[in-house]
N, C-alpha and C. Protein backbone atom coordinates (compact mmCIF):
# COMPACT_ATOMS: atom_id res chain seq x y z
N UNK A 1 0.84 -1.19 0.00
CA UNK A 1 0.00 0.00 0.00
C UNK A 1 0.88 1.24 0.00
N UNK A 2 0.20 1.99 -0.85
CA UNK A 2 1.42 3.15 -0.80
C UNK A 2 0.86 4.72 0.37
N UNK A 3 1.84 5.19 0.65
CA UNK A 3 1.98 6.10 1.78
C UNK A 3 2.34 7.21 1.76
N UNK A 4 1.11 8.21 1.37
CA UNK A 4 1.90 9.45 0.57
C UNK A 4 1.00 10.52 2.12
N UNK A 5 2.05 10.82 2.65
CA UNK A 5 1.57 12.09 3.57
C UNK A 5 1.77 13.81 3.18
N UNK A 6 0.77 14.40 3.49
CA UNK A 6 0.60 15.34 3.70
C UNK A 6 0.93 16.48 4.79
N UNK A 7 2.10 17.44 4.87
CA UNK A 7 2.07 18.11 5.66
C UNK A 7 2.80 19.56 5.55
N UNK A 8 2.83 20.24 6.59
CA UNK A 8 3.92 21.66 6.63
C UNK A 8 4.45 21.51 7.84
N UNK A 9 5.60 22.39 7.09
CA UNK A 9 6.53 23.07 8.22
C UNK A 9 6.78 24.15 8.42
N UNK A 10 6.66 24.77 9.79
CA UNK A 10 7.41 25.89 9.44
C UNK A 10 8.89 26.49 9.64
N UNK A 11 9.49 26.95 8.84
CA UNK A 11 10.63 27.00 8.83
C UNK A 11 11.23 28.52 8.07
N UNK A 12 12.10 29.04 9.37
CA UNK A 12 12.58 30.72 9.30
C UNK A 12 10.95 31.33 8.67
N UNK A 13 9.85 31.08 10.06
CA UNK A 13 8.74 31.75 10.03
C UNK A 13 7.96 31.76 8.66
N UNK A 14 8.35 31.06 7.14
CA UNK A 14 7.57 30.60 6.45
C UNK A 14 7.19 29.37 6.56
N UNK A 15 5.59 28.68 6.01
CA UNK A 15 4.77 27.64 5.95
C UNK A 15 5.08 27.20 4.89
N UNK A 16 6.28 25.97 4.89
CA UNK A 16 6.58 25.41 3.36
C UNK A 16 5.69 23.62 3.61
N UNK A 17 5.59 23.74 2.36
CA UNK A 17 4.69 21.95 2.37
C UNK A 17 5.95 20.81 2.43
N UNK A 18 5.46 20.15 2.81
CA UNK A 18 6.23 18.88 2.88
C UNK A 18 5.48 17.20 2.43
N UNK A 19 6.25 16.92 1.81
CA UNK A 19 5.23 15.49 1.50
C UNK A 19 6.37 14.08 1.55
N UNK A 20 5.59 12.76 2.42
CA UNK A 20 6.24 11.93 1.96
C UNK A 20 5.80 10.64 1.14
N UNK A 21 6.91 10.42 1.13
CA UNK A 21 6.64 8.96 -0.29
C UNK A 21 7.38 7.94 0.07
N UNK A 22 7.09 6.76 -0.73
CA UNK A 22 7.68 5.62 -0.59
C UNK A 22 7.84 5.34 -1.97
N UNK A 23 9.60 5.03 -2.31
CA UNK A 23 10.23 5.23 -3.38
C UNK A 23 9.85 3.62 -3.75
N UNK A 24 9.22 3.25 -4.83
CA UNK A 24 8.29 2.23 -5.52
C UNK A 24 9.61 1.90 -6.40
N UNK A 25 10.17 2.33 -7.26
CA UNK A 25 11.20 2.10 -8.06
C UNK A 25 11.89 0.78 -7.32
N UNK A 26 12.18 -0.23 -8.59
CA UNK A 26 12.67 -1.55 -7.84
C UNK A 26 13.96 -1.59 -7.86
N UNK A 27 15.16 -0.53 -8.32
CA UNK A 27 16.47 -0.14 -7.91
C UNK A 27 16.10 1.15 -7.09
N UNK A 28 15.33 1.31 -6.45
CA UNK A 28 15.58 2.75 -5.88
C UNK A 28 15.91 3.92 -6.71
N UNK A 29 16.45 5.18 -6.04
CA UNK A 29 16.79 6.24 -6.92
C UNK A 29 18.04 5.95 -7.52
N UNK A 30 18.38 5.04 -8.10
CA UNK A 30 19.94 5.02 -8.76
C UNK A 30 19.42 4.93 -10.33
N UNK A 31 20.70 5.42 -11.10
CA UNK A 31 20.87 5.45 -12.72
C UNK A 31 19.26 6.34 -12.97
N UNK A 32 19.20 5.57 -14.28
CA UNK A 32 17.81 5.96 -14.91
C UNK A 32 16.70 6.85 -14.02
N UNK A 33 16.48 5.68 -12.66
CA UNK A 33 15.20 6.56 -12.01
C UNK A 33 15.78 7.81 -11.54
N UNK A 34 16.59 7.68 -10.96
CA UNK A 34 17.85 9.21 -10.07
C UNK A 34 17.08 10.00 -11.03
N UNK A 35 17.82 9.80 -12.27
CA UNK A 35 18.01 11.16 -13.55
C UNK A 35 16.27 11.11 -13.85
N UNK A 36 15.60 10.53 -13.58
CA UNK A 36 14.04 10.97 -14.23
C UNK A 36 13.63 11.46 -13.07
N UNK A 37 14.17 11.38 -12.28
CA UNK A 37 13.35 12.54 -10.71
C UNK A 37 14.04 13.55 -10.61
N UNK A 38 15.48 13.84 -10.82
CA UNK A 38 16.13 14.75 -10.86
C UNK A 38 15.80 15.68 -11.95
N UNK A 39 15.44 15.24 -12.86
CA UNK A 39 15.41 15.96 -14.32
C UNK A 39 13.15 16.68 -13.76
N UNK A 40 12.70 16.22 -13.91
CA UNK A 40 11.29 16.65 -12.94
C UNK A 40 11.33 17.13 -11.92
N UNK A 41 12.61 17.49 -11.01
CA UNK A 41 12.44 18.51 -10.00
C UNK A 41 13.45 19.84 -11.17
N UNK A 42 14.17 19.39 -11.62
CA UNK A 42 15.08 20.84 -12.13
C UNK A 42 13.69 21.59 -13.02
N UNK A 43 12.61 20.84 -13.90
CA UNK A 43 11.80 21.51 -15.03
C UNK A 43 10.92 22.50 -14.00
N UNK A 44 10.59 21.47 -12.69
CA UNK A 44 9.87 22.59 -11.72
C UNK A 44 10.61 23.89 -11.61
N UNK A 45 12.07 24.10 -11.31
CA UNK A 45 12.30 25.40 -11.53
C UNK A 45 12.09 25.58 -9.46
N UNK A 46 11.91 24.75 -8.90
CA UNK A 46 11.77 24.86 -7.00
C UNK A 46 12.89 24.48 -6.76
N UNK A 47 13.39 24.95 -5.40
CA UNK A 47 14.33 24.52 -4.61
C UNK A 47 14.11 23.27 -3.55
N UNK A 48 13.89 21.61 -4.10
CA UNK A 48 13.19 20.47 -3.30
C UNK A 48 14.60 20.10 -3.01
N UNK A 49 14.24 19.70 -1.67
CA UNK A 49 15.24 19.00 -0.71
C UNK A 49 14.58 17.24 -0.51
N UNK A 50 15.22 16.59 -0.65
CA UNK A 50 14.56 15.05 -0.26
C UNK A 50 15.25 14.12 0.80
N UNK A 51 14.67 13.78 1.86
CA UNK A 51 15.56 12.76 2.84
C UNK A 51 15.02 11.64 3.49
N UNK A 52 15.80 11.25 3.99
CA UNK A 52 14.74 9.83 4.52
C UNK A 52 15.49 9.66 5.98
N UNK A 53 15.17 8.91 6.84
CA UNK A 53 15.30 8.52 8.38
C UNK A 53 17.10 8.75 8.42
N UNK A 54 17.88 9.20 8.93
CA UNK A 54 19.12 9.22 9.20
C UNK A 54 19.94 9.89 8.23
N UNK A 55 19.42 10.77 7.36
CA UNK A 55 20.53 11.20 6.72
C UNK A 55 19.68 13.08 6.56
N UNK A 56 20.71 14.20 6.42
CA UNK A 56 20.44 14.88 6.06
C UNK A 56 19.61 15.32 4.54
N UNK A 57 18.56 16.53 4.75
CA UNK A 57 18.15 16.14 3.14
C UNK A 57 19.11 16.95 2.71
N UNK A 58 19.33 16.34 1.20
CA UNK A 58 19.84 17.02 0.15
C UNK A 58 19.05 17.43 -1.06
N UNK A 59 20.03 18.05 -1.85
CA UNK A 59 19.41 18.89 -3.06
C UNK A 59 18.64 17.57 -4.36
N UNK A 60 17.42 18.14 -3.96
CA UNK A 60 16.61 16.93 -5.10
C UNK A 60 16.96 17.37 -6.63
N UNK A 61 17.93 18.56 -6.59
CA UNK A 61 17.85 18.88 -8.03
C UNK A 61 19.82 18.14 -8.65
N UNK A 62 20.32 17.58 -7.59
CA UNK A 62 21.67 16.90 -7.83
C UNK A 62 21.58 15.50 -7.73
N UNK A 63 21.67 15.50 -8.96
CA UNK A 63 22.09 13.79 -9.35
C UNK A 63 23.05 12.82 -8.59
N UNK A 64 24.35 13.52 -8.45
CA UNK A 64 25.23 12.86 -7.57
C UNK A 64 24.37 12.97 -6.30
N UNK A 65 23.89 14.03 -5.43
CA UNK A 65 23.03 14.01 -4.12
C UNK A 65 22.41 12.73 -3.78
N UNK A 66 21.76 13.15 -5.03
CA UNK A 66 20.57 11.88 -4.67
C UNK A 66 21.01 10.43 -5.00
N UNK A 67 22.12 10.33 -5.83
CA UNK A 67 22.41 8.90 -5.61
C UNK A 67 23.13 8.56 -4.69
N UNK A 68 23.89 9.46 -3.94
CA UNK A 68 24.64 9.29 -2.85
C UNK A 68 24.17 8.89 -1.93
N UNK A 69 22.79 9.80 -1.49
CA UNK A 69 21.90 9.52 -1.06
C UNK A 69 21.24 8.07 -0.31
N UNK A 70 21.45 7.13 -1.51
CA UNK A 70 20.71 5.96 -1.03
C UNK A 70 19.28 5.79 -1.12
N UNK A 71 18.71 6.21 -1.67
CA UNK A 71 16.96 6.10 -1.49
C UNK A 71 16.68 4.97 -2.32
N UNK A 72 16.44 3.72 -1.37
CA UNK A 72 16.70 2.52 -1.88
C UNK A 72 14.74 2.31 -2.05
N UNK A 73 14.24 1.32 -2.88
CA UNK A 73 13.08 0.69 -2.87
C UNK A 73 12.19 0.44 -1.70
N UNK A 74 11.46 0.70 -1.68
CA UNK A 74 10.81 0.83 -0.33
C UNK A 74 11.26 1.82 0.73
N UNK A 75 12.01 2.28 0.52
CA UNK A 75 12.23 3.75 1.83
C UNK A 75 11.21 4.47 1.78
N UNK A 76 10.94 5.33 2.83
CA UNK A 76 9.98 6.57 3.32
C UNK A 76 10.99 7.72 2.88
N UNK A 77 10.68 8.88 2.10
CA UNK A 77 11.46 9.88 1.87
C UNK A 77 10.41 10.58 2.12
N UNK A 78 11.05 12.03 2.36
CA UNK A 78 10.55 13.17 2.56
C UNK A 78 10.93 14.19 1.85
N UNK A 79 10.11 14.87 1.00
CA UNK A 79 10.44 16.23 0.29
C UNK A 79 9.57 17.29 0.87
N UNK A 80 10.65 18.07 0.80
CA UNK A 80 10.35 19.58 1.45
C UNK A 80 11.09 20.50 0.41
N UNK A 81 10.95 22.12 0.68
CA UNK A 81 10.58 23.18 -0.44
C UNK A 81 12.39 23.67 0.55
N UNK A 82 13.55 24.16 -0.15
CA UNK A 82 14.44 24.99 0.78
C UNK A 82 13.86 26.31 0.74
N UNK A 83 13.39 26.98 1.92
CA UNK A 83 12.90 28.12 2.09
C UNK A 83 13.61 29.22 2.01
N UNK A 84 15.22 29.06 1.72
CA UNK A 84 15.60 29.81 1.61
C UNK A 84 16.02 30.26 -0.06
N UNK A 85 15.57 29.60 -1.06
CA UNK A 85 15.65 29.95 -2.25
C UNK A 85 14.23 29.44 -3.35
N UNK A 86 13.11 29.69 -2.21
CA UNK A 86 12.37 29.49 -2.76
C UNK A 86 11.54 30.99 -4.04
N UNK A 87 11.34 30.39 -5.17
CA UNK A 87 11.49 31.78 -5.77
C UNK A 87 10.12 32.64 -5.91
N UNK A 88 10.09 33.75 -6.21
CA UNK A 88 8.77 34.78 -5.78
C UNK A 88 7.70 34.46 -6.53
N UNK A 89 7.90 33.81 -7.96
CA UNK A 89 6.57 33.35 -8.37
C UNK A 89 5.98 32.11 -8.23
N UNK A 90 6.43 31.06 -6.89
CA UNK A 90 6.21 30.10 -6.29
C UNK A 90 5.32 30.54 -5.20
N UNK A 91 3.62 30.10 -4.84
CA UNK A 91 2.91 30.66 -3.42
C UNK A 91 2.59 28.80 -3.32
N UNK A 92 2.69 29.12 -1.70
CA UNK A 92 2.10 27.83 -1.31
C UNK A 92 1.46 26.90 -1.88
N UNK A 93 0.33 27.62 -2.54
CA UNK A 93 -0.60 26.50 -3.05
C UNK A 93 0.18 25.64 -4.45
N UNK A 94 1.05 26.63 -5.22
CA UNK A 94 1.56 25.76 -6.42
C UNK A 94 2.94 24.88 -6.10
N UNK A 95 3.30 25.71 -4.72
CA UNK A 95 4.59 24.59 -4.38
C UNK A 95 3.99 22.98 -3.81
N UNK A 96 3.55 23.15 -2.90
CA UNK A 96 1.99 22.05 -2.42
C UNK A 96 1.94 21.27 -4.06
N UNK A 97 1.41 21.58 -5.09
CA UNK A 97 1.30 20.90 -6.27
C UNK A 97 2.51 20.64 -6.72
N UNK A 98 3.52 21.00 -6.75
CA UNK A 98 4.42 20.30 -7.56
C UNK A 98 5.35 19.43 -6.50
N UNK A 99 5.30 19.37 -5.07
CA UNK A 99 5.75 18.45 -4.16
C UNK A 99 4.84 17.21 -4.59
N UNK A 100 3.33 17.39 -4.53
CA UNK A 100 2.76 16.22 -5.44
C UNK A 100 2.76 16.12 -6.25
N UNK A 101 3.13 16.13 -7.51
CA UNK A 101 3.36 15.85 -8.56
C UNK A 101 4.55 14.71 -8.58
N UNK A 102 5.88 15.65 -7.74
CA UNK A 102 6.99 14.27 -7.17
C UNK A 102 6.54 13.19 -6.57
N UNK A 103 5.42 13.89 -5.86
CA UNK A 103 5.06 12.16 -4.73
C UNK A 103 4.87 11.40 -5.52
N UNK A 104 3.35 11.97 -6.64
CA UNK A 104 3.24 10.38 -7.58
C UNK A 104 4.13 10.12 -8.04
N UNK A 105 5.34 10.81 -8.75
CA UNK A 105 5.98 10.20 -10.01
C UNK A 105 7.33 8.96 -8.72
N UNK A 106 7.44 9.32 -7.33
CA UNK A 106 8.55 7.99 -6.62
C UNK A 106 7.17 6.89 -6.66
N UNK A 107 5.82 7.17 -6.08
CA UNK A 107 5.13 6.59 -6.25
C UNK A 107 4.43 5.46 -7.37
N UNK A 108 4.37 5.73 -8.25
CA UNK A 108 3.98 4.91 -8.79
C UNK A 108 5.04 4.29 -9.66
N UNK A 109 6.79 4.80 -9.44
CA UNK A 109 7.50 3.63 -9.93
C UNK A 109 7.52 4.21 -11.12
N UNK A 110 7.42 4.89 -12.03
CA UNK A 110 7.37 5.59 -13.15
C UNK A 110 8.70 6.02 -13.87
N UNK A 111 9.75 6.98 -12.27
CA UNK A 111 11.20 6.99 -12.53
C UNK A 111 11.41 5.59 -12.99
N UNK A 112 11.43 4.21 -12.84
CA UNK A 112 12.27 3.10 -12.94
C UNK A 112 12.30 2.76 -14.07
């Protein structure tokens, strides 16, 4: 069953969204899937951070990051917005949409 949560944070007094997922891909984020999630957060044009239980998040828009990363098949990841380069024609409600937009695409395995 897949496990896509809904939430915010707030962080340096802005309300950024946060969503998590469970990376469906049956290599995880490595090769191919990495670069098809990486390449769909850079077209967003947002500053997404992605992490999972024990590691700091890193930049969802770096390939090396995220394979370094580890976001193996079945992990819980978490993406969040960096609030500090989030850009002025981004408002809540469209950052909120394109954090889901990522959820489905680890979700349904699509990167793989």
């Amino acid at each position: 069953m897949q496990s896509r949560r809904r939430g915010s944070r707030r962080i340096k007094g802005v309300l950024l969204p946060v969503r998590k997922a469970i990376v469906q891909s049956p290599i995880g984020l490595h090769a191919r899937p990495a670069a098809v999630f990486v390449r769909a957060v850079t077209d967003l044009g947002l500053p997404v951070r992605i992490a999972k239980e024990g590691i700091l998040p890193v930049d969802a828009r770096s390939l090396l990051e995220v394979m370094t990363a580890d976001f193996h098949c079945g992990c819980e990841v978490e993406l969040s917005v960096a609030p500090e380069a989030l850009p002025a024609h981004y408002s809540l409600e469209s950052a909120e949409a394109a954090l889901e937009g990522l959820t489905l695409l680890l979700e349904s395995g699509a990167a793989a």
